[in-house]
N, C-alpha and C. Protein backbone atom coordinates (compact mmCIF):
# COMPACT_ATOMS: atom_id res chain seq x y z
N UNK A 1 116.62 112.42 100.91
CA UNK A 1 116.64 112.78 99.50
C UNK A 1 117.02 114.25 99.35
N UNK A 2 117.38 114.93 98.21
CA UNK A 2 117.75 115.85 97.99
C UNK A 2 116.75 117.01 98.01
N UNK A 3 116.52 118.00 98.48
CA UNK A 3 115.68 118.83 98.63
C UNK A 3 115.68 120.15 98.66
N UNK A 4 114.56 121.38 98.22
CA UNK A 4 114.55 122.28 98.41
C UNK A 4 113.59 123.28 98.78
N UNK A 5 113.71 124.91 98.59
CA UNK A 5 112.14 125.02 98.74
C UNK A 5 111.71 125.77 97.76
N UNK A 6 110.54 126.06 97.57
CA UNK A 6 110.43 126.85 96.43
C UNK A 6 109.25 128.34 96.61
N UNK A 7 109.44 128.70 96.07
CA UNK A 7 107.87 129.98 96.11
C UNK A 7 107.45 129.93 95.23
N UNK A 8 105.82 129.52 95.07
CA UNK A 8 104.91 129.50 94.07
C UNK A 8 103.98 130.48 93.78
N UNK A 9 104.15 131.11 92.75
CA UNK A 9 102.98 131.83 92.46
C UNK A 9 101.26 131.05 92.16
N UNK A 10 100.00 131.19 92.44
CA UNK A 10 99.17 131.24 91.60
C UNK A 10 97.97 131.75 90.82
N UNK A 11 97.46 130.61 89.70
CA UNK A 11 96.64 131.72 89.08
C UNK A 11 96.13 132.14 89.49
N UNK A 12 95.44 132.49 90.77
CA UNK A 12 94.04 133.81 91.25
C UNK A 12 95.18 134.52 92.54
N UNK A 13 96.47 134.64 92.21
CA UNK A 13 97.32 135.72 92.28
C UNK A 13 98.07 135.59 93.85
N UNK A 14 97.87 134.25 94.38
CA UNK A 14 98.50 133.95 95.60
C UNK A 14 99.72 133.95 95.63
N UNK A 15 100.73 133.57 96.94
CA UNK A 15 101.86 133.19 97.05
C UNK A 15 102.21 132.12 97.79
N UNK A 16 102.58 131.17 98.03
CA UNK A 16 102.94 129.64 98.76
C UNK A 16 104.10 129.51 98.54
N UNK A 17 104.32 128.72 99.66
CA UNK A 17 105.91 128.05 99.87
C UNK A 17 105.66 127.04 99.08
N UNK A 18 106.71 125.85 99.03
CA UNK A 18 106.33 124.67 98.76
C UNK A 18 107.73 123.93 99.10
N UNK A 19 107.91 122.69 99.56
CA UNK A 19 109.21 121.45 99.42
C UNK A 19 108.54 120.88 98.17
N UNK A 20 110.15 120.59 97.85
CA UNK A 20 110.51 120.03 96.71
C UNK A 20 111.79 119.09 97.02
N UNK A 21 111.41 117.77 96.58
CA UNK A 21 112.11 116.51 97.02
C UNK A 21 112.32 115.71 95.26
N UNK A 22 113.66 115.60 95.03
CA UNK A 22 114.40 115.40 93.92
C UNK A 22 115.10 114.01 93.93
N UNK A 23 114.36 113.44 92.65
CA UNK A 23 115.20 111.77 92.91
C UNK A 23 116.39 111.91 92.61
N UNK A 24 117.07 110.84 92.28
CA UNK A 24 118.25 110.65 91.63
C UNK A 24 118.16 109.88 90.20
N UNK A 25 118.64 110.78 89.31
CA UNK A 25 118.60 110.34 87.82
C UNK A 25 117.42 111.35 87.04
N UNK A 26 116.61 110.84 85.71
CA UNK A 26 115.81 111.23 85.13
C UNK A 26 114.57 110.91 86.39
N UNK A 27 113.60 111.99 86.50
CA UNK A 27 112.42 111.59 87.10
C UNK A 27 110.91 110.99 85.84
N UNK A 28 110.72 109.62 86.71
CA UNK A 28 109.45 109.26 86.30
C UNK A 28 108.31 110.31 86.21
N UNK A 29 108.24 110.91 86.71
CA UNK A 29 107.03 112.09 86.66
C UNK A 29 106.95 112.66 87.59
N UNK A 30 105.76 113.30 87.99
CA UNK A 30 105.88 114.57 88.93
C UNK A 30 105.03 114.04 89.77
N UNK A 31 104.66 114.13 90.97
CA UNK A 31 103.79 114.12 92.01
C UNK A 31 103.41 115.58 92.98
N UNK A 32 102.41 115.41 93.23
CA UNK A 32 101.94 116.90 93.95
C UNK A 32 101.86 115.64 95.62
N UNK A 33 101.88 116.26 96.58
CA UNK A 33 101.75 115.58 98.18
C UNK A 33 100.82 117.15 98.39
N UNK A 34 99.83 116.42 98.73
CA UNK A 34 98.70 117.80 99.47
C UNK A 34 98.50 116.92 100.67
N UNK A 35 99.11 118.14 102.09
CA UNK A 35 99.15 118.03 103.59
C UNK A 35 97.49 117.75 103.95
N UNK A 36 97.37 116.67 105.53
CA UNK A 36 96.69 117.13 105.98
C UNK A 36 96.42 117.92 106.46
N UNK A 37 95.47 118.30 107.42
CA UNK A 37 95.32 119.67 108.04
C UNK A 37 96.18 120.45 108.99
N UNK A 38 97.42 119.78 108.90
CA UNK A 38 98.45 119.92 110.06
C UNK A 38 99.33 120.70 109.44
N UNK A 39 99.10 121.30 108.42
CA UNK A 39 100.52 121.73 107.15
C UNK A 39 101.54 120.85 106.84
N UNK A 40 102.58 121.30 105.81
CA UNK A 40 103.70 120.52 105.49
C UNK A 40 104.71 120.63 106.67
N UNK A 41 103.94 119.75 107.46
CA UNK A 41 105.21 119.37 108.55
C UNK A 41 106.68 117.91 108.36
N UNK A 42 107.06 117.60 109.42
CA UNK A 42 107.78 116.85 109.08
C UNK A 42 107.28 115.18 108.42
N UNK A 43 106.26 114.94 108.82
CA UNK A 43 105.29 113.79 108.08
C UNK A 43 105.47 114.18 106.69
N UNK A 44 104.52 115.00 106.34
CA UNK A 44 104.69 115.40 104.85
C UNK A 44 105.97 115.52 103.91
N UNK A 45 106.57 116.08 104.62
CA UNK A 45 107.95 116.17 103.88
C UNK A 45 108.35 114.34 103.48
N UNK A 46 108.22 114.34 104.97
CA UNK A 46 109.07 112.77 104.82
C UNK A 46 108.21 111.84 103.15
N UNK A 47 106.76 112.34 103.18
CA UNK A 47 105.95 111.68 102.59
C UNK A 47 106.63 111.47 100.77
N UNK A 48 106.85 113.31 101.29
CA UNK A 48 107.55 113.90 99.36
C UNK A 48 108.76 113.11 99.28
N UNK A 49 109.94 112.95 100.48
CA UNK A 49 110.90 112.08 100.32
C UNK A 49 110.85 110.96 99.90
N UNK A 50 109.46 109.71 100.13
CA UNK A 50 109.42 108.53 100.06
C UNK A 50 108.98 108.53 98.40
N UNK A 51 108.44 109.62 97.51
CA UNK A 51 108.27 109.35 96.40
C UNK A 51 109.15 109.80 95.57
N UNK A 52 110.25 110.78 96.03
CA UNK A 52 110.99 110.99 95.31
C UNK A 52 112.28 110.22 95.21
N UNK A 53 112.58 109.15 96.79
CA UNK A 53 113.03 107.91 96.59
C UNK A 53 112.65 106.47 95.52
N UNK A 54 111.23 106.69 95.14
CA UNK A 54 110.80 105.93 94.71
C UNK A 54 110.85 106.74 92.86
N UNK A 55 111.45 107.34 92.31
CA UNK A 55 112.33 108.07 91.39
C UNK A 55 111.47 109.23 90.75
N UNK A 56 110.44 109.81 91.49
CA UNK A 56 109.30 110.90 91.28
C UNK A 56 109.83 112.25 91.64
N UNK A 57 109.46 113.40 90.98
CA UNK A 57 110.04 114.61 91.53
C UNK A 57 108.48 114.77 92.19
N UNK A 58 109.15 115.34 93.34
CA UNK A 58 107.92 115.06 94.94
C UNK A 58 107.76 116.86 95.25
N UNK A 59 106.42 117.37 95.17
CA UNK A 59 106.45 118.73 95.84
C UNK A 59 105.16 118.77 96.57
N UNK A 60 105.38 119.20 97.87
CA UNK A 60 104.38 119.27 98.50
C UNK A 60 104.31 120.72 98.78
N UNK A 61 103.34 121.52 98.13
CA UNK A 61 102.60 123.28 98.22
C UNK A 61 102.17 123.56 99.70
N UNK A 62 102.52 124.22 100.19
CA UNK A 62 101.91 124.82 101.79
C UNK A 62 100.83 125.65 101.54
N UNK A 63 99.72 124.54 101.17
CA UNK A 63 98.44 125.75 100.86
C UNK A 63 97.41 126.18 102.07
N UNK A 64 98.40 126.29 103.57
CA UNK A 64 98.14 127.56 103.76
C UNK A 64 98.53 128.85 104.13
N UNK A 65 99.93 128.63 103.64
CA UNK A 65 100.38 130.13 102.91
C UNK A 65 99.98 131.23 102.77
N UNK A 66 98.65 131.06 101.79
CA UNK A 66 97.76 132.23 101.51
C UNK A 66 97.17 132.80 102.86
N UNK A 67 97.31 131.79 103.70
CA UNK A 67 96.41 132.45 105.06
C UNK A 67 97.13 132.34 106.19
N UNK A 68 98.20 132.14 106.36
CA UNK A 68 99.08 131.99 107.72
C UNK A 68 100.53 131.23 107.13
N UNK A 69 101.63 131.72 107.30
CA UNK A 69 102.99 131.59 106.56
C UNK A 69 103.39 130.12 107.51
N UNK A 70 104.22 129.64 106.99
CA UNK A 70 104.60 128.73 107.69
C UNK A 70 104.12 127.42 108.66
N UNK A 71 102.52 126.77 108.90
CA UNK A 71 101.88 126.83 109.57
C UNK A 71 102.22 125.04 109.16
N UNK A 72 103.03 124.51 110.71
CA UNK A 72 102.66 123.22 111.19
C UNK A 72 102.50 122.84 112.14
N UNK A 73 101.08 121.84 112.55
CA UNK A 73 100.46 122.17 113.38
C UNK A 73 101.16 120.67 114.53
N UNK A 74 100.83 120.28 115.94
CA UNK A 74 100.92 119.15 116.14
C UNK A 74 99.46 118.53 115.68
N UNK A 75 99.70 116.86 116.22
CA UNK A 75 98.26 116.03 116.10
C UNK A 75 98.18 116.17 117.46
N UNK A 76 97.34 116.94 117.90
CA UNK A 76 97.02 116.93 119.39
C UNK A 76 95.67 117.88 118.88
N UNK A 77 94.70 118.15 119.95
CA UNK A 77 93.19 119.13 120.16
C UNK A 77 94.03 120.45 119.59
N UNK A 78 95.13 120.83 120.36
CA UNK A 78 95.07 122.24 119.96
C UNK A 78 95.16 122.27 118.34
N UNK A 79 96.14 121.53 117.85
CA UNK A 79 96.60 121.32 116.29
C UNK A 79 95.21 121.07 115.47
N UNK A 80 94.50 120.22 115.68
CA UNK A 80 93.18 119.83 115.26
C UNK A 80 92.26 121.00 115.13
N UNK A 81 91.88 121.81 116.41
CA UNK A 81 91.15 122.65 115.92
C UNK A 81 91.92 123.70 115.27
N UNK A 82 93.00 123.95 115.65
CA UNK A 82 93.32 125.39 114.96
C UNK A 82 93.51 124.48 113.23
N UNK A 83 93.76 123.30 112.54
CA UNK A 83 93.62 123.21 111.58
C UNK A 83 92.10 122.98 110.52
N UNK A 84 91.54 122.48 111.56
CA UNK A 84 89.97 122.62 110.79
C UNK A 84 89.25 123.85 110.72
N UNK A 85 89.93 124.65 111.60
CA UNK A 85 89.56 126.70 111.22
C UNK A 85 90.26 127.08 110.01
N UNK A 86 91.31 126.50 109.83
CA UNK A 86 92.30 126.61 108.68
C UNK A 86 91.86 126.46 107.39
N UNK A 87 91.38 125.14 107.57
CA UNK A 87 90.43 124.71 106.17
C UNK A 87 89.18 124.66 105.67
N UNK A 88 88.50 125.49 106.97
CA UNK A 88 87.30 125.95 106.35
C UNK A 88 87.34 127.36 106.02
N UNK A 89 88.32 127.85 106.35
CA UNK A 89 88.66 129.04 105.89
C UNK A 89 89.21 129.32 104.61
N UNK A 90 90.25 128.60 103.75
CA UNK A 90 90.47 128.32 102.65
C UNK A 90 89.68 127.54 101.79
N UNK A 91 88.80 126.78 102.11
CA UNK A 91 87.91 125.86 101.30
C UNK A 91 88.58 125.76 100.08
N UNK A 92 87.35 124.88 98.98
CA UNK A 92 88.37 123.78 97.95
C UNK A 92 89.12 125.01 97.06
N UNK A 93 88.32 126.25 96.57
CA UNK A 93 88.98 126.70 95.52
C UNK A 93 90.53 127.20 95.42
N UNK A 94 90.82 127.69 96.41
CA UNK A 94 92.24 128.51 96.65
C UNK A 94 93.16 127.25 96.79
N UNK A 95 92.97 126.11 97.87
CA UNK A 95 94.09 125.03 97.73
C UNK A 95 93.83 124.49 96.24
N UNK A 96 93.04 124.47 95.43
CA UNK A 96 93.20 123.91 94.41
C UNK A 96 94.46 124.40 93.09
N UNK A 97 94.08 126.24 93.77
CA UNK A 97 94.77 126.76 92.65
C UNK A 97 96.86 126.58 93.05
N UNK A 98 96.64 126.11 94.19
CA UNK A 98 98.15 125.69 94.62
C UNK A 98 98.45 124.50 94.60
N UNK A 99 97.42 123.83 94.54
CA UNK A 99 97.93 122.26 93.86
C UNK A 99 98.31 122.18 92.15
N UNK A 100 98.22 123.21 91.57
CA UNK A 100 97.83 123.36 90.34
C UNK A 100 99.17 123.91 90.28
N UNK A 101 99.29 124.86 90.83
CA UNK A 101 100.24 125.94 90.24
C UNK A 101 101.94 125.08 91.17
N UNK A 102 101.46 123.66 91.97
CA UNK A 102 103.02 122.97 92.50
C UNK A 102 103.01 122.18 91.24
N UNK A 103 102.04 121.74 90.04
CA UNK A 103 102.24 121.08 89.46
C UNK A 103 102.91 121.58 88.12
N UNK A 104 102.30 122.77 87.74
CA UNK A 104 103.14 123.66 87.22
C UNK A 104 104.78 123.11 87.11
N UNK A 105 105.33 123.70 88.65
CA UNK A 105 106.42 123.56 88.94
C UNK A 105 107.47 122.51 88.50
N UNK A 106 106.94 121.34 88.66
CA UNK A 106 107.11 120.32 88.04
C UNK A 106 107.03 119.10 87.08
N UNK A 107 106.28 119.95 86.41
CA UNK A 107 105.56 119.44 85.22
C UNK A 107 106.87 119.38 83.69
N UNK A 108 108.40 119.78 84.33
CA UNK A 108 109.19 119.51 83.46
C UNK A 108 109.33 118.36 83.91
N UNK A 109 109.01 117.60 84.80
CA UNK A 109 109.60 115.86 84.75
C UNK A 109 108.68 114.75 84.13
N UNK A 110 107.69 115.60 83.39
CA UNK A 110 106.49 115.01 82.66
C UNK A 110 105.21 115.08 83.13
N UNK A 111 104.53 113.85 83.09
CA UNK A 111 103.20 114.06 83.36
C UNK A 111 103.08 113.87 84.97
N UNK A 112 101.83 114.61 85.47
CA UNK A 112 101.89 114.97 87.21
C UNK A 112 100.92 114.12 87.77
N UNK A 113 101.03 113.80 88.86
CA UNK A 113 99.88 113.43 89.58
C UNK A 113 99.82 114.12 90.99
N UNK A 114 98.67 113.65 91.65
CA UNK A 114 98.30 114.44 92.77
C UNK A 114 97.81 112.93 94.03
N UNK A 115 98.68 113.15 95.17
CA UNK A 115 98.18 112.66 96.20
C UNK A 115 97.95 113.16 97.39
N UNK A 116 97.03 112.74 98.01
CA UNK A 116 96.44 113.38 99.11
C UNK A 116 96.16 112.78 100.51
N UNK A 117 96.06 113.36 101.61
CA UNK A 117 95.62 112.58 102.86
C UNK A 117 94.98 113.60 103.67
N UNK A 118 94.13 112.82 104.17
CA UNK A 118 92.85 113.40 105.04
C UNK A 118 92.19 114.68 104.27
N UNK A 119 92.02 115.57 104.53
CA UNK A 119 91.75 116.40 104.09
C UNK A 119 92.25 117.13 102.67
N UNK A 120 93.70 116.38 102.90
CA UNK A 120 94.31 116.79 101.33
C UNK A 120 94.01 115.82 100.11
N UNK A 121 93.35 114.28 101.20
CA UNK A 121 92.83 113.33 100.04
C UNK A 121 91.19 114.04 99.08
N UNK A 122 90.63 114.78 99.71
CA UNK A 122 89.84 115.52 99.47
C UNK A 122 90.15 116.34 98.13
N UNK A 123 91.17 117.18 98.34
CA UNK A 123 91.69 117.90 97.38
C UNK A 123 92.43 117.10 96.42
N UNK A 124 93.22 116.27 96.47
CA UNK A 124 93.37 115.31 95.52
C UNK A 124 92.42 114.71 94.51
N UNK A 125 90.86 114.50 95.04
CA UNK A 125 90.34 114.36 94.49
C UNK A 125 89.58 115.19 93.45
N UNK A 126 89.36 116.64 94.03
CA UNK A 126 88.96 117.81 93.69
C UNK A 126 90.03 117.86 92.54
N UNK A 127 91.37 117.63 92.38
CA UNK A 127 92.40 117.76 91.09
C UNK A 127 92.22 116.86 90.20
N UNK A 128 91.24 115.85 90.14
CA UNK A 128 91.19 114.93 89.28
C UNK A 128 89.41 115.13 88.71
N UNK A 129 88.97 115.92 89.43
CA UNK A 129 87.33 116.33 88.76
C UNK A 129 87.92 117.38 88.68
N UNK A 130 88.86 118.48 88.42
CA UNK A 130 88.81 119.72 87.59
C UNK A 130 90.03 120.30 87.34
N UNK A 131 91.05 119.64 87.56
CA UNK A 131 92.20 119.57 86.37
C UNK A 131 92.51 118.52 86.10
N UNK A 132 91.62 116.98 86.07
CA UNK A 132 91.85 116.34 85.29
C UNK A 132 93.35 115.20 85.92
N UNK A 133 93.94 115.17 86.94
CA UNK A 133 95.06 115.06 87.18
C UNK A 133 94.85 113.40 88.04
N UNK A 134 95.50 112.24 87.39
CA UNK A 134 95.71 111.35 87.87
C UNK A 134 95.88 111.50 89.46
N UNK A 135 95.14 110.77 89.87
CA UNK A 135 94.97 111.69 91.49
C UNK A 135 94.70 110.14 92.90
N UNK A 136 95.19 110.11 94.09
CA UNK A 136 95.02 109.30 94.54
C UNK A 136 94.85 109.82 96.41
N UNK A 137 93.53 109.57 96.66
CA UNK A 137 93.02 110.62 97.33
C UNK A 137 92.68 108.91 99.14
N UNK A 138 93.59 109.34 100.23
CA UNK A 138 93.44 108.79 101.32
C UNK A 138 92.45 109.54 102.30
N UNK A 139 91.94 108.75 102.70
CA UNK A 139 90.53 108.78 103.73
C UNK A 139 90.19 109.97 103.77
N UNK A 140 89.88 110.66 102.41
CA UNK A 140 89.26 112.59 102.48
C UNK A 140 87.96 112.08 102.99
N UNK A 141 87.99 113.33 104.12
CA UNK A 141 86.68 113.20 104.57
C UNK A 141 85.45 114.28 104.19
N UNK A 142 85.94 115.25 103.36
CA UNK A 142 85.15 116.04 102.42
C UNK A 142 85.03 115.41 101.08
N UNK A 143 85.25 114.21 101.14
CA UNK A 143 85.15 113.42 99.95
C UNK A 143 83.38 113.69 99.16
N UNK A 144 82.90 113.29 100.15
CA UNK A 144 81.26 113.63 100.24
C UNK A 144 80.72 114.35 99.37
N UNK A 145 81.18 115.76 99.23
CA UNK A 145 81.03 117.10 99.01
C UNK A 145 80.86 117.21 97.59
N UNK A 146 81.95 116.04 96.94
CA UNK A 146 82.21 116.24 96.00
C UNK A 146 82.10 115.21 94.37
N UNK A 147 80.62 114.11 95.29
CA UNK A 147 80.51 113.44 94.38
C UNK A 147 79.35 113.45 93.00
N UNK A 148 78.99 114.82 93.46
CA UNK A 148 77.74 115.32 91.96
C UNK A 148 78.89 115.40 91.23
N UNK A 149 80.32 115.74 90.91
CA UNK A 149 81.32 116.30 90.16
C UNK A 149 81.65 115.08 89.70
N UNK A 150 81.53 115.25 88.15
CA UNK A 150 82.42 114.07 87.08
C UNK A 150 83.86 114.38 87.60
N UNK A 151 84.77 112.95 88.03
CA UNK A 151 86.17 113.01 87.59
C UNK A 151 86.51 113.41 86.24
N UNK A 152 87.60 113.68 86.10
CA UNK A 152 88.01 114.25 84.43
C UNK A 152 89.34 113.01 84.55
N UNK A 153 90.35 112.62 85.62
CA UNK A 153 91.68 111.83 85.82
C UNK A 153 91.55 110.92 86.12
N UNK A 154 92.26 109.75 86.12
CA UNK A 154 91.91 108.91 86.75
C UNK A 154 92.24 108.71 88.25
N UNK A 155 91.47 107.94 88.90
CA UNK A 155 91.30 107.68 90.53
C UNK A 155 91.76 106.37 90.90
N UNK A 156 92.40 106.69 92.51
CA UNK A 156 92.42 106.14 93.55
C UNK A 156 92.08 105.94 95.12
N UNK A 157 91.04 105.16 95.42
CA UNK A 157 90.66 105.64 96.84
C UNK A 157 91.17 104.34 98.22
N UNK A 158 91.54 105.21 99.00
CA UNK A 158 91.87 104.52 100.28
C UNK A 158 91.45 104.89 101.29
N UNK A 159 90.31 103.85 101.83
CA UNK A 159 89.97 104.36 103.19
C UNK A 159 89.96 103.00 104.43
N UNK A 160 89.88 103.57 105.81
CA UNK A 160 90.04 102.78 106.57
C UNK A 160 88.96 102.40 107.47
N UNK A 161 88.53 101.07 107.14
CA UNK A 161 86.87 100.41 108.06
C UNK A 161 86.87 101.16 109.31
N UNK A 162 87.71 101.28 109.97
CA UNK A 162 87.08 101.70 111.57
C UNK A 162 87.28 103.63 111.82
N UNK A 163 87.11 104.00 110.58
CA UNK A 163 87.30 105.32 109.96
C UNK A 163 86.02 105.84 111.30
N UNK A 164 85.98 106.40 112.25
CA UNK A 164 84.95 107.04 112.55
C UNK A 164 84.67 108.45 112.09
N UNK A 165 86.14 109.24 111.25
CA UNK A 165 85.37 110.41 110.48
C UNK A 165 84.60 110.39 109.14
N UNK A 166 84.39 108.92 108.64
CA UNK A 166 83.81 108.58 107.98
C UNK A 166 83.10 107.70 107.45
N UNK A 167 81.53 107.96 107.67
CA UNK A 167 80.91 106.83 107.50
C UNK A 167 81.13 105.96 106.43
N UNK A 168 80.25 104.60 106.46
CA UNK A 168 80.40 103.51 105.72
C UNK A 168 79.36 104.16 104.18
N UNK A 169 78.40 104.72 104.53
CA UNK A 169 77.38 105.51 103.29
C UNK A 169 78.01 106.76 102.76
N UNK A 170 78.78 107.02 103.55
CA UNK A 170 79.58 108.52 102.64
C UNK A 170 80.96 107.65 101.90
N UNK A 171 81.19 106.45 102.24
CA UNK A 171 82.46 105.66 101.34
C UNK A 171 81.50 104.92 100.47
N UNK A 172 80.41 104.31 100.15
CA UNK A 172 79.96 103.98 99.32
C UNK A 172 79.67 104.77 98.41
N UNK A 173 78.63 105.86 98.64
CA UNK A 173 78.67 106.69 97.76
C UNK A 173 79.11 107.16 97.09
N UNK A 174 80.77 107.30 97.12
CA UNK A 174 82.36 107.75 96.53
C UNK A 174 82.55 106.76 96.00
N UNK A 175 82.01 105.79 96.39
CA UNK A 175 82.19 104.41 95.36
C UNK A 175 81.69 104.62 94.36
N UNK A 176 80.09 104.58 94.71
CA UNK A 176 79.25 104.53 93.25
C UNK A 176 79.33 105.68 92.37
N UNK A 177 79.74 106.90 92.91
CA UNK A 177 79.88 107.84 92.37
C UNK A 177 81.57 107.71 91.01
N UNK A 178 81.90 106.99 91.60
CA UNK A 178 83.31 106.70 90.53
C UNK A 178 83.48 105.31 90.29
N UNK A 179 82.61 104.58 89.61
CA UNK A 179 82.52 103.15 88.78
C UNK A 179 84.22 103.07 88.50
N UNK A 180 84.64 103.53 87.71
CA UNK A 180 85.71 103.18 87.40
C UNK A 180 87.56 103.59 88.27
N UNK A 181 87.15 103.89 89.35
CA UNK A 181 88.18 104.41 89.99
C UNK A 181 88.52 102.82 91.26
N UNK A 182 89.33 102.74 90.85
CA UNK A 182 90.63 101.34 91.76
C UNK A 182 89.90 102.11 93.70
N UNK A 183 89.01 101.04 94.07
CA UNK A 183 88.45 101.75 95.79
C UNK A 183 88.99 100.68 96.54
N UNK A 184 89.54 100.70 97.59
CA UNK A 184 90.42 100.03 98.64
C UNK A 184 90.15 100.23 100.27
N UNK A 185 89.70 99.58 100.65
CA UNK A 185 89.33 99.59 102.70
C UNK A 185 89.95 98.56 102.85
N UNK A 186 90.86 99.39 104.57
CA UNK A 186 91.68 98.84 104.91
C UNK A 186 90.95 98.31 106.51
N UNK A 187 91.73 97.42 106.90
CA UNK A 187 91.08 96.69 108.63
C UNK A 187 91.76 97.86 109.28
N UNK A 188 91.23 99.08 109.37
CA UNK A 188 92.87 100.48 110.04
C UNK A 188 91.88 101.57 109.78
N UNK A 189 92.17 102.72 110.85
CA UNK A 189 91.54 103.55 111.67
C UNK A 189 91.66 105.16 110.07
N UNK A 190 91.17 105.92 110.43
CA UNK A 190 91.46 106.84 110.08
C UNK A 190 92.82 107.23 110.33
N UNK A 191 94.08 107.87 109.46
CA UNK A 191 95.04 108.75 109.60
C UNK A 191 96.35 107.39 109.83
N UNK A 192 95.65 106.28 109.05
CA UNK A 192 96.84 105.01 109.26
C UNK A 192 97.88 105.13 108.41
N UNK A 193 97.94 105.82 107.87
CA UNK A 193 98.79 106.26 106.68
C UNK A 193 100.45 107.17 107.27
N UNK A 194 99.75 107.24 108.54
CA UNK A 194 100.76 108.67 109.09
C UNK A 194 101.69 108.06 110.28
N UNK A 195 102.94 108.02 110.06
CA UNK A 195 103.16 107.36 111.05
C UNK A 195 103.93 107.96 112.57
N UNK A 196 103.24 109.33 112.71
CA UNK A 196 103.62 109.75 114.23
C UNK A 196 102.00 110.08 114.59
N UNK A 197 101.15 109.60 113.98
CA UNK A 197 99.81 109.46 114.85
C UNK A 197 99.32 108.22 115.47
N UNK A 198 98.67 107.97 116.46
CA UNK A 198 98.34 106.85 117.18
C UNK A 198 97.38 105.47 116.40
N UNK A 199 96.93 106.49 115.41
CA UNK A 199 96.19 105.15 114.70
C UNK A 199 96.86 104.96 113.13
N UNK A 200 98.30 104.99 113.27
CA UNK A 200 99.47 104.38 112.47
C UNK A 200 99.34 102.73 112.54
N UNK A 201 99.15 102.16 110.74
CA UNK A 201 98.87 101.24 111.05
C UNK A 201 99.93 100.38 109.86
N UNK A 202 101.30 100.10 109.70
CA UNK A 202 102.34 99.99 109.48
C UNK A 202 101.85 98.97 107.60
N UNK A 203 101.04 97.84 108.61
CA UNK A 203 100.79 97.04 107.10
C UNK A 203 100.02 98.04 106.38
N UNK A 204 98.77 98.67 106.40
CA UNK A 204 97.88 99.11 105.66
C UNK A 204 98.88 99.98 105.02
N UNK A 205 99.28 100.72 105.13
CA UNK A 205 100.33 102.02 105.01
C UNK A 205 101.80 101.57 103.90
N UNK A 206 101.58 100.30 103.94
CA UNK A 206 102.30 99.84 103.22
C UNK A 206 101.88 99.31 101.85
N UNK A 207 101.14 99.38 102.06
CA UNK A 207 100.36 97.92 100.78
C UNK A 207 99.82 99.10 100.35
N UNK A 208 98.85 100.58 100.85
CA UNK A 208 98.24 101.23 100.09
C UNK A 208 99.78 102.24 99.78
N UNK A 209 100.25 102.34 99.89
CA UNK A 209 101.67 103.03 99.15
C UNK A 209 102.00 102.12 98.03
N UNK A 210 102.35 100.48 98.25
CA UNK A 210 102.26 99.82 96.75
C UNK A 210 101.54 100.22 96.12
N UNK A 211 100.21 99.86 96.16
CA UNK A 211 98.87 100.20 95.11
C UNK A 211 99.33 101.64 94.91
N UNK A 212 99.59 103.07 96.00
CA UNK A 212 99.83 104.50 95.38
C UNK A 212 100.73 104.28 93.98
N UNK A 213 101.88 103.28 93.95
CA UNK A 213 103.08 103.30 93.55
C UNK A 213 102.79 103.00 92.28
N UNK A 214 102.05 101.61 91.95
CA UNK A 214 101.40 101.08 91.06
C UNK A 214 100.88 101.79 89.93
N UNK A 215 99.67 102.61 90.82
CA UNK A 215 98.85 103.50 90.06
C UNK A 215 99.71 105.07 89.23
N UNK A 216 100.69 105.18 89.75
CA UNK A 216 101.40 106.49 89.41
C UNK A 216 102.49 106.05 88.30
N UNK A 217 102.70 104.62 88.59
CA UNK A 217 103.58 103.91 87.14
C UNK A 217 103.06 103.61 85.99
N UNK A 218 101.70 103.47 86.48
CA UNK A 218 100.46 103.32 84.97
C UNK A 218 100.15 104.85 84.47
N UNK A 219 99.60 105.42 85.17
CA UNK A 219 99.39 106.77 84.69
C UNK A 219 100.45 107.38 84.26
N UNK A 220 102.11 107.78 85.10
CA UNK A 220 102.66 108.90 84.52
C UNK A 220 103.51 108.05 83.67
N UNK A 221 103.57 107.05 83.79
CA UNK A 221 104.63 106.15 82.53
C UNK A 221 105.66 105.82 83.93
């Protein structure tokens, strides 16, 4: 798909990169792609490609920018830890204000939504309890964190039964905590969504991209 990059300012005065992936024709609406902990590597990108094929203007924010330029990590130990130093170092407020300020960006193709994985499903969710933003949030495992907080957008959750970063009582709870949000478990591991990690799980990954697809045709029109 057609692509570019962009520099984002935001409101509490940061700077971020971001890809930006451009359909062809008028775009259905906008989508935000928030990385797992690995940055906007080539997964991610590909991710913004598959929605902006699917006729969405696709931007995925490098929120961590603010703290290390350029930063993609592999899925291997070294990538893992140096990305969970990453994100406890930025915690929710600062990626929020760059999920905010990619939506900005593209908020001339109408109304936005926000999707997320692993850790960025987290923050996806965090955009739909406090900007309100149609939001569809995969196996966040800081999901937890964040269920005293009313949603304000509407929700989508996807997680995977043999999830060992996440228990079966921390996915219920995200349940009960959002009565009205579309909740989905898949027979598939944590990170099935991704497909250069080992617990890539081709059907699940498919069917929860329909349902993503679904949900983003109801919400942004």
């Amino acid at each position: 798909m057609p692509h570019k990059y962009l520099t984002l300012h935001t409101a509490d005065g940061q700077t971020v990169g971001a890809y930006l992936a451009e359909p062809e024709g008028k775009p259905k609406g906008g989508i935000v792609v928030v990385q797992e902990i690995f940055g906007v590597n080539a997964h991610i990108r590909s991710v913004a490609d598959g929605y902006a094929a699917a006729g969405y203007l696709a931007i995925a924010p490098a929120v961590f920018d603010t703290l290390e330029k350029g930063v993609e990590l592999g899925y291997d130990g070294p990538g893992m830890q140096k990305g969970m130093a990453l994100v406890s170092e930025l915690g929710f407020d600062r990626a929020l204000a760059s999920v905010q300020a990619a939506a900005q960006a593209v908020a001339t193709a109408g109304k936005v939504g926000v999707v997320g994985y692993c850790w960025g499903g987290s923050i996806a969710y965090l955009a739909s309890i406090r900007a309100g933003m149609p939001a569809v949030s995969y196996y966040g495992g800081r999901n937890i964190q964040l269920v005293k907080e009313t949603a304000q957008g509407p929700l989508q959750f996807h997680y995977g039964l043999r999830d060992a970063h996440i228990s079966e009582a921390d996915r219920e709870a995200v349940r009960v905590a959002n009565p009205s949000a579309e909740f989905h478990v898949y027979d598939a591991d944590h990170g099935f969504n991704c497909d250069v990690r080992a617990s890539h799980d081709p059907a699940a990954a498919q069917l929860a991209r329909e349902r993503a697809l679904t949900f983003f045709a109801r919400h942004l029109g």
